[in-house]
PDB file of N, CA and C in Angstrom:
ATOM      1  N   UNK A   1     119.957 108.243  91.192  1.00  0.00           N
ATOM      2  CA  UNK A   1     120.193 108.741  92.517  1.00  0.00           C
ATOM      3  C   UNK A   1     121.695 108.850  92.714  1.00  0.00           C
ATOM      4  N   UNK A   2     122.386 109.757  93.397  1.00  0.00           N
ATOM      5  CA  UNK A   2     123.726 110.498  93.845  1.00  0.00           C
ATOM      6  C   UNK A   2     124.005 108.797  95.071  1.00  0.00           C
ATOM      7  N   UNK A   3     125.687 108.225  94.576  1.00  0.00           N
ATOM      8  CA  UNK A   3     125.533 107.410  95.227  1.00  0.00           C
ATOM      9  C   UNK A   3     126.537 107.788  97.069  1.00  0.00           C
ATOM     10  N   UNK A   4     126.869 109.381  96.662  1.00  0.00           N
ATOM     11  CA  UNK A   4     127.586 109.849  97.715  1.00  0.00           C
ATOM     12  C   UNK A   4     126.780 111.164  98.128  1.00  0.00           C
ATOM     13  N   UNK A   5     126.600 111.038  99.799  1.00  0.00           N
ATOM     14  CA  UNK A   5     126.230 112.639 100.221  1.00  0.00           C
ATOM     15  C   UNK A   5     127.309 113.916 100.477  1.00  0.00           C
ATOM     16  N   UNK A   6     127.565 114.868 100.266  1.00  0.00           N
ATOM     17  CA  UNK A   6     128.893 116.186 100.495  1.00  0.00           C
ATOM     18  C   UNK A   6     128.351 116.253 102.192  1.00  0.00           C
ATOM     19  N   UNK A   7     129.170 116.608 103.297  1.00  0.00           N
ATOM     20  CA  UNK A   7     128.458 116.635 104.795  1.00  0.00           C
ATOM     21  C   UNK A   7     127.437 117.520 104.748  1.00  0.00           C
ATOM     22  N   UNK A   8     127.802 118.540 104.016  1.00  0.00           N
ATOM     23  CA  UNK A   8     126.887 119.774 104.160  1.00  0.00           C
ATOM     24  C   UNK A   8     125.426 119.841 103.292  1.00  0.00           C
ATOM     25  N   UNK A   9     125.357 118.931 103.007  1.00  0.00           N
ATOM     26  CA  UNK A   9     124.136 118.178 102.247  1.00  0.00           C
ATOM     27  C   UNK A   9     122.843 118.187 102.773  1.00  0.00           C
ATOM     28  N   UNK A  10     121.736 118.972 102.932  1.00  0.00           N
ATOM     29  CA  UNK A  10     120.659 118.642 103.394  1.00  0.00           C
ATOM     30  C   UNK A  10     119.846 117.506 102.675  1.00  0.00           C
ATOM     31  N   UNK A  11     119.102 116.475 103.974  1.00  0.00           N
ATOM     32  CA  UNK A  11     118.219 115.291 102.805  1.00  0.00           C
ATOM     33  C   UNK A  11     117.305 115.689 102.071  1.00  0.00           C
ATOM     34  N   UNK A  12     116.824 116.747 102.128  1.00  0.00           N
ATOM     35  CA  UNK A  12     115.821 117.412 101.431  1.00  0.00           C
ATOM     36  C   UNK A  12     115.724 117.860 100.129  1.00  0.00           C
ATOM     37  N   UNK A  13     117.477 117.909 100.119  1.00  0.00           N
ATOM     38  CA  UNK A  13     118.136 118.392  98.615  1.00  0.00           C
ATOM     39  C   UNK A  13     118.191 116.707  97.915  1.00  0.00           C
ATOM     40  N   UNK A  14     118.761 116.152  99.067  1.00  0.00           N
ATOM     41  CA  UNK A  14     119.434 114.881  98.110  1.00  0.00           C
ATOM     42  C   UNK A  14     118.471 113.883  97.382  1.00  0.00           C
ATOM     43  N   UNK A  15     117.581 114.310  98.294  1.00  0.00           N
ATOM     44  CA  UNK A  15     115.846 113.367  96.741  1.00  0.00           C
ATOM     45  C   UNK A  15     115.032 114.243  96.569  1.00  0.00           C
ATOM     46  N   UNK A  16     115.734 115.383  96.397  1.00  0.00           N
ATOM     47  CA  UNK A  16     114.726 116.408  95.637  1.00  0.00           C
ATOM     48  C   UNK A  16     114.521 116.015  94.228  1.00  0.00           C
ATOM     49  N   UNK A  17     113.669 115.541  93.741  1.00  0.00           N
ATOM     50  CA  UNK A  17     113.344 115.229  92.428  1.00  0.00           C
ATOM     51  C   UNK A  17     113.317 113.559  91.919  1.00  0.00           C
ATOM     52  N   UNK A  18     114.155 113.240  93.127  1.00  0.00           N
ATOM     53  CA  UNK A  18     113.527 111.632  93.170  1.00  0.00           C
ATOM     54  C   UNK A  18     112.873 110.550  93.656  1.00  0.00           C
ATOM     55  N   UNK A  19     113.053 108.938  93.000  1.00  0.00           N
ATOM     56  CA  UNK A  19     111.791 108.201  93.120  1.00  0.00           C
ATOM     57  C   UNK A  19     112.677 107.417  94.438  1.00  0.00           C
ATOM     58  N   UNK A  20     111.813 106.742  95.244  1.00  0.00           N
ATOM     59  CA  UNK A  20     112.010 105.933  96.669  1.00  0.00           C
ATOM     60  C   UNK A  20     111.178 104.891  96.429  1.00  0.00           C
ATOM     61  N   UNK A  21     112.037 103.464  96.606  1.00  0.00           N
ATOM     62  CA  UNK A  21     111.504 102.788  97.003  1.00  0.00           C
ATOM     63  C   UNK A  21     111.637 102.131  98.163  1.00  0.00           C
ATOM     64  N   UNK A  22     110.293 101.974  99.011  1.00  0.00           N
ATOM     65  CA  UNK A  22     110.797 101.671 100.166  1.00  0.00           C
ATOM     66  C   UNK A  22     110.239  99.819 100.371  1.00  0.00           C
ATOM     67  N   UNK A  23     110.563  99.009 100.776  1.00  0.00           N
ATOM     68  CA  UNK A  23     110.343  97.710 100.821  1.00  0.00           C
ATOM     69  C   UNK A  23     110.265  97.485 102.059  1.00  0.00           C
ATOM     70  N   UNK A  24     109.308  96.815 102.641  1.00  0.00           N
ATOM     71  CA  UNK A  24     108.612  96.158 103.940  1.00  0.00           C
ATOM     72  C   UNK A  24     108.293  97.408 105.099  1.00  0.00           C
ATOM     73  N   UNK A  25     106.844  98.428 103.886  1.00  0.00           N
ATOM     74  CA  UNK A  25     106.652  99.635 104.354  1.00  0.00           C
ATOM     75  C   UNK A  25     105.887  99.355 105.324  1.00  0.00           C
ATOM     76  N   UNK A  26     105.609  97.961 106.214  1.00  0.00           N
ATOM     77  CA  UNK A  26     104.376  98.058 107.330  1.00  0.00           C
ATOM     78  C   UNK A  26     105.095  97.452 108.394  1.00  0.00           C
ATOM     79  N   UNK A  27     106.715  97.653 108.285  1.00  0.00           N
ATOM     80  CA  UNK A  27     107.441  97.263 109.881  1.00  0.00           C
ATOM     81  C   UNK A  27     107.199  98.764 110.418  1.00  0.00           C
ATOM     82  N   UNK A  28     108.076  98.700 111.664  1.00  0.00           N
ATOM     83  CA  UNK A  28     107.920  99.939 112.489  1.00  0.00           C
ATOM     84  C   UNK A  28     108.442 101.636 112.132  1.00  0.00           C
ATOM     85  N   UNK A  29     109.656 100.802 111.865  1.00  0.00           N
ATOM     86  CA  UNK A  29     110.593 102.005 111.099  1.00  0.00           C
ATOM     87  C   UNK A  29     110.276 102.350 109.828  1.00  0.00           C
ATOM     88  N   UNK A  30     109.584 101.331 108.977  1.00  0.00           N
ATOM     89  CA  UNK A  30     109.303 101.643 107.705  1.00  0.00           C
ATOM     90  C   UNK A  30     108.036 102.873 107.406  1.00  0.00           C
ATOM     91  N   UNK A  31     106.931 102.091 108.829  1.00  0.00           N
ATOM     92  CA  UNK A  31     105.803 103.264 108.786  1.00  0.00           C
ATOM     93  C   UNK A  31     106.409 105.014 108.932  1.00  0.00           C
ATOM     94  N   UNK A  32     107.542 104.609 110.102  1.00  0.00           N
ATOM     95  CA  UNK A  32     107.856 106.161 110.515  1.00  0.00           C
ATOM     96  C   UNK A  32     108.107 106.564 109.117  1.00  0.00           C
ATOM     97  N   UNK A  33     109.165 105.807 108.394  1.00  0.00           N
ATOM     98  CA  UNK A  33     109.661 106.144 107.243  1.00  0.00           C
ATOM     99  C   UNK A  33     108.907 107.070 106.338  1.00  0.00           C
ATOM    100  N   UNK A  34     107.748 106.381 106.404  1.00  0.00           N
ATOM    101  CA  UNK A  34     106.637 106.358 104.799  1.00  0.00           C
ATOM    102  C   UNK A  34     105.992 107.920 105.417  1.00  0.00           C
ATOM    103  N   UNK A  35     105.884 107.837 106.462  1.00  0.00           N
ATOM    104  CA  UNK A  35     105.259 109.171 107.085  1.00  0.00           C
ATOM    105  C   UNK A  35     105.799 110.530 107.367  1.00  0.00           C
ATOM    106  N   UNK A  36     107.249 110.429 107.275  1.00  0.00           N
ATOM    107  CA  UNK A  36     108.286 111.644 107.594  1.00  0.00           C
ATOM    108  C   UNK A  36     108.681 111.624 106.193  1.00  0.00           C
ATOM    109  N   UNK A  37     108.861 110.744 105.762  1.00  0.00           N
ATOM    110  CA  UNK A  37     110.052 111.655 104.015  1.00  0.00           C
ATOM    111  C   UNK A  37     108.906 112.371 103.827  1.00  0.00           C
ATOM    112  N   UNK A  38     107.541 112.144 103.361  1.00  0.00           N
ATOM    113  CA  UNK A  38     107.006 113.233 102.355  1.00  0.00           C
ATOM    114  C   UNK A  38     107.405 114.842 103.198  1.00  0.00           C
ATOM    115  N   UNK A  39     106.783 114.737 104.476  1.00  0.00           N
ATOM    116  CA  UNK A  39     107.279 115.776 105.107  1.00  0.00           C
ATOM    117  C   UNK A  39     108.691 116.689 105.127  1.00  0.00           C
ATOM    118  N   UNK A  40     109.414 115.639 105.519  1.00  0.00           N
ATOM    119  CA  UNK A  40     110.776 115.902 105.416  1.00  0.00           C
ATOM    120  C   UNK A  40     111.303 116.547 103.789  1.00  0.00           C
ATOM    121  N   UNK A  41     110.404 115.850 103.115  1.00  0.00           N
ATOM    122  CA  UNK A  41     111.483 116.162 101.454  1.00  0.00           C
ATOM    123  C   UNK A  41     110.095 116.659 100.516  1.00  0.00           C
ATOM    124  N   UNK A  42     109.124 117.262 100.375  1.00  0.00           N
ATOM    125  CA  UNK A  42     108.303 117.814  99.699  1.00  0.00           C
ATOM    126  C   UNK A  42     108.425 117.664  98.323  1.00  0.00           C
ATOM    127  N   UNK A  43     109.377 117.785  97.692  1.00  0.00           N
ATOM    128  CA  UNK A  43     109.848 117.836  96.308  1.00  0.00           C
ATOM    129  C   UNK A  43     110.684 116.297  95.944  1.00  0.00           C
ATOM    130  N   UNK A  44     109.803 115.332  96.362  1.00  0.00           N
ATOM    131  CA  UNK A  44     110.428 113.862  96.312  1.00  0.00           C
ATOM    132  C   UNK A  44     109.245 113.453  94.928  1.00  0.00           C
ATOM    133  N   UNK A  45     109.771 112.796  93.974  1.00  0.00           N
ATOM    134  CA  UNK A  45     109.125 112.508  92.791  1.00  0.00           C
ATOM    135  C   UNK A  45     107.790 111.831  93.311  1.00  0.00           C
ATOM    136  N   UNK A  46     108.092 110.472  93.436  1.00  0.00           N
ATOM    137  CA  UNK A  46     106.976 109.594  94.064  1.00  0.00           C
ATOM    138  C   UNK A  46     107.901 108.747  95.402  1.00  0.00           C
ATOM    139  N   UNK A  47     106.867 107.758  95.763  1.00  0.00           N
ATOM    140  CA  UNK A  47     107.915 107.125  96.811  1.00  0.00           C
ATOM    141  C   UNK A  47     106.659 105.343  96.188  1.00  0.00           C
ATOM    142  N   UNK A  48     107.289 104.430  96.343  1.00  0.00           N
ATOM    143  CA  UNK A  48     106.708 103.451  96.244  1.00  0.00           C
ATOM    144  C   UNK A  48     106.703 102.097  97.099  1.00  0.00           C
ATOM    145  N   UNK A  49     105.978 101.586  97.742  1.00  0.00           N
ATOM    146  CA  UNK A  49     105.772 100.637  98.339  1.00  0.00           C
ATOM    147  C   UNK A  49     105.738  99.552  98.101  1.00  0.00           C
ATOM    148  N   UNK A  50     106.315  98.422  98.561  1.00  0.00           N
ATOM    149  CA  UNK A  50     106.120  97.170  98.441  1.00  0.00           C
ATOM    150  C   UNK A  50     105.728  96.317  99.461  1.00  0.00           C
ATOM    151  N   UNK A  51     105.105  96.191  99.352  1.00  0.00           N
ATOM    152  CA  UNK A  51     103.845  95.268 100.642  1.00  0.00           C
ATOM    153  C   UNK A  51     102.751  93.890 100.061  1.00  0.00           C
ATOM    154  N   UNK A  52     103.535  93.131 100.695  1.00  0.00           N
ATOM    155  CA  UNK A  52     103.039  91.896 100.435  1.00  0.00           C
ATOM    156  C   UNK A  52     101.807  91.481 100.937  1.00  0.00           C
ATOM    157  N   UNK A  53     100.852  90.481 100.906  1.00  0.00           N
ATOM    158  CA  UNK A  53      99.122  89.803 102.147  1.00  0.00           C
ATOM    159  C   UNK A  53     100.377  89.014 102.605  1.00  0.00           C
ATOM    160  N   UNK A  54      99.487  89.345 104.219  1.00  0.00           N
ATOM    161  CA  UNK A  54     100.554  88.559 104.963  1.00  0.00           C
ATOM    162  C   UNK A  54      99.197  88.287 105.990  1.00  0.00           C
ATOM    163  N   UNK A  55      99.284  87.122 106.709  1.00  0.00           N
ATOM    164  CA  UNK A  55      98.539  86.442 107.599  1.00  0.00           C
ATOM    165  C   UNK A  55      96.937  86.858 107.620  1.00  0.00           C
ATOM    166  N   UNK A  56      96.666  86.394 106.147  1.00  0.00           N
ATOM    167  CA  UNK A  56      95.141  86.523 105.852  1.00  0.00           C
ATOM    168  C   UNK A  56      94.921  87.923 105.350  1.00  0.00           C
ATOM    169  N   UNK A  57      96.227  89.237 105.480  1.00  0.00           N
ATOM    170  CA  UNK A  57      95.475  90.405 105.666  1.00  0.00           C
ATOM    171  C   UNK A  57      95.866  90.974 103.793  1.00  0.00           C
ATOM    172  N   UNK A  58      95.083  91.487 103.413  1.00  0.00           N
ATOM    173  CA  UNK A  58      95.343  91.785 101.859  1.00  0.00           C
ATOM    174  C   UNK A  58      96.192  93.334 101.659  1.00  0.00           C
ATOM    175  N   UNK A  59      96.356  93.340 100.661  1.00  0.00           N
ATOM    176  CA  UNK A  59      97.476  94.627 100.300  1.00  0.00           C
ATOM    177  C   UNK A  59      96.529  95.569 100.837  1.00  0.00           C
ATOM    178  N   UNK A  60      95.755  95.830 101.036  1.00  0.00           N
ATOM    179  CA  UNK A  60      94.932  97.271 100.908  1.00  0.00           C
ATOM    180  C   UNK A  60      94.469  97.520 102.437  1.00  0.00           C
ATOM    181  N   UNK A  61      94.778  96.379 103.629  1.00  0.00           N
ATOM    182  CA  UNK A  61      94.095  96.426 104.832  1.00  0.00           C
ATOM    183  C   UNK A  61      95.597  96.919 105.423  1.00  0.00           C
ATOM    184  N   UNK A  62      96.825  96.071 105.169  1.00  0.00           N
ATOM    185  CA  UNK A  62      97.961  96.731 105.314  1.00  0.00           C
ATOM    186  C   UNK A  62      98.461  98.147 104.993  1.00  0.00           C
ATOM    187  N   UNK A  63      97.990  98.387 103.835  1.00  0.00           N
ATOM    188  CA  UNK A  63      98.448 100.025 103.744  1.00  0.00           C
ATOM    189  C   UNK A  63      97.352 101.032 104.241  1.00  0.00           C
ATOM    190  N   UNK A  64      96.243 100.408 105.002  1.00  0.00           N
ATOM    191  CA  UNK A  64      95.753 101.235 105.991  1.00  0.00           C
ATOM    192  C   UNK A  64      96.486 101.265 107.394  1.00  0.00           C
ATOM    193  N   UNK A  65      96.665 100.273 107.785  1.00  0.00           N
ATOM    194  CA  UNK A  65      97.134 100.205 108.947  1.00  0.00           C
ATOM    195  C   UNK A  65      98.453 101.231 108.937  1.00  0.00           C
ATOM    196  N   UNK A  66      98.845 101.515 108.040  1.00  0.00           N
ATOM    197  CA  UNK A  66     100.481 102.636 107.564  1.00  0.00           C
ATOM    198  C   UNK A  66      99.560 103.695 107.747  1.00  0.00           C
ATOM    199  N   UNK A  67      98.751 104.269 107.410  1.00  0.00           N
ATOM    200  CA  UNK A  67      98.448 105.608 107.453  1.00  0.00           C
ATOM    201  C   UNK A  67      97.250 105.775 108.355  1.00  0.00           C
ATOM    202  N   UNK A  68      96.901 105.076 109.732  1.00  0.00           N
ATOM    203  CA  UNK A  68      96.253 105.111 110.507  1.00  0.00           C
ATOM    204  C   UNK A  68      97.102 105.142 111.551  1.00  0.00           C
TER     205      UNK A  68
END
């Protein structure tokens, strides 16, 4: 990944072709997050999540609650 943006830089360009990882994808900002880049950047490699069981709830009940 480019560790500087040029101003005239659209984000769309700047992970065009790359990987994201995003870490603690089930806070507030993180959901917006997880839900606008694909939109925002179409041509983003993958994006990957890291989401821990947290208070009884297992990986898979959490990454519903992200895309609900």
């Amino acid at each position: 990944m480019h560790l500087s943006v040029d101003r005239g830089t659209m984000v769309h360009e700047f992970y065009q072709g790359e990987n994201v990882l995003i870490t603690g994808g089930t806070g507030f900002v993180d959901k917006v997050l997880v839900q606008k880049l694909p939109r925002s950047c179409p041509h983003l490699s993958s994006i990957y999540l890291l989401v821990r069981r947290k208070k009884g709830k297992d990986v898979g009940v959490r990454m519903q609650e992200i895309f609900d």
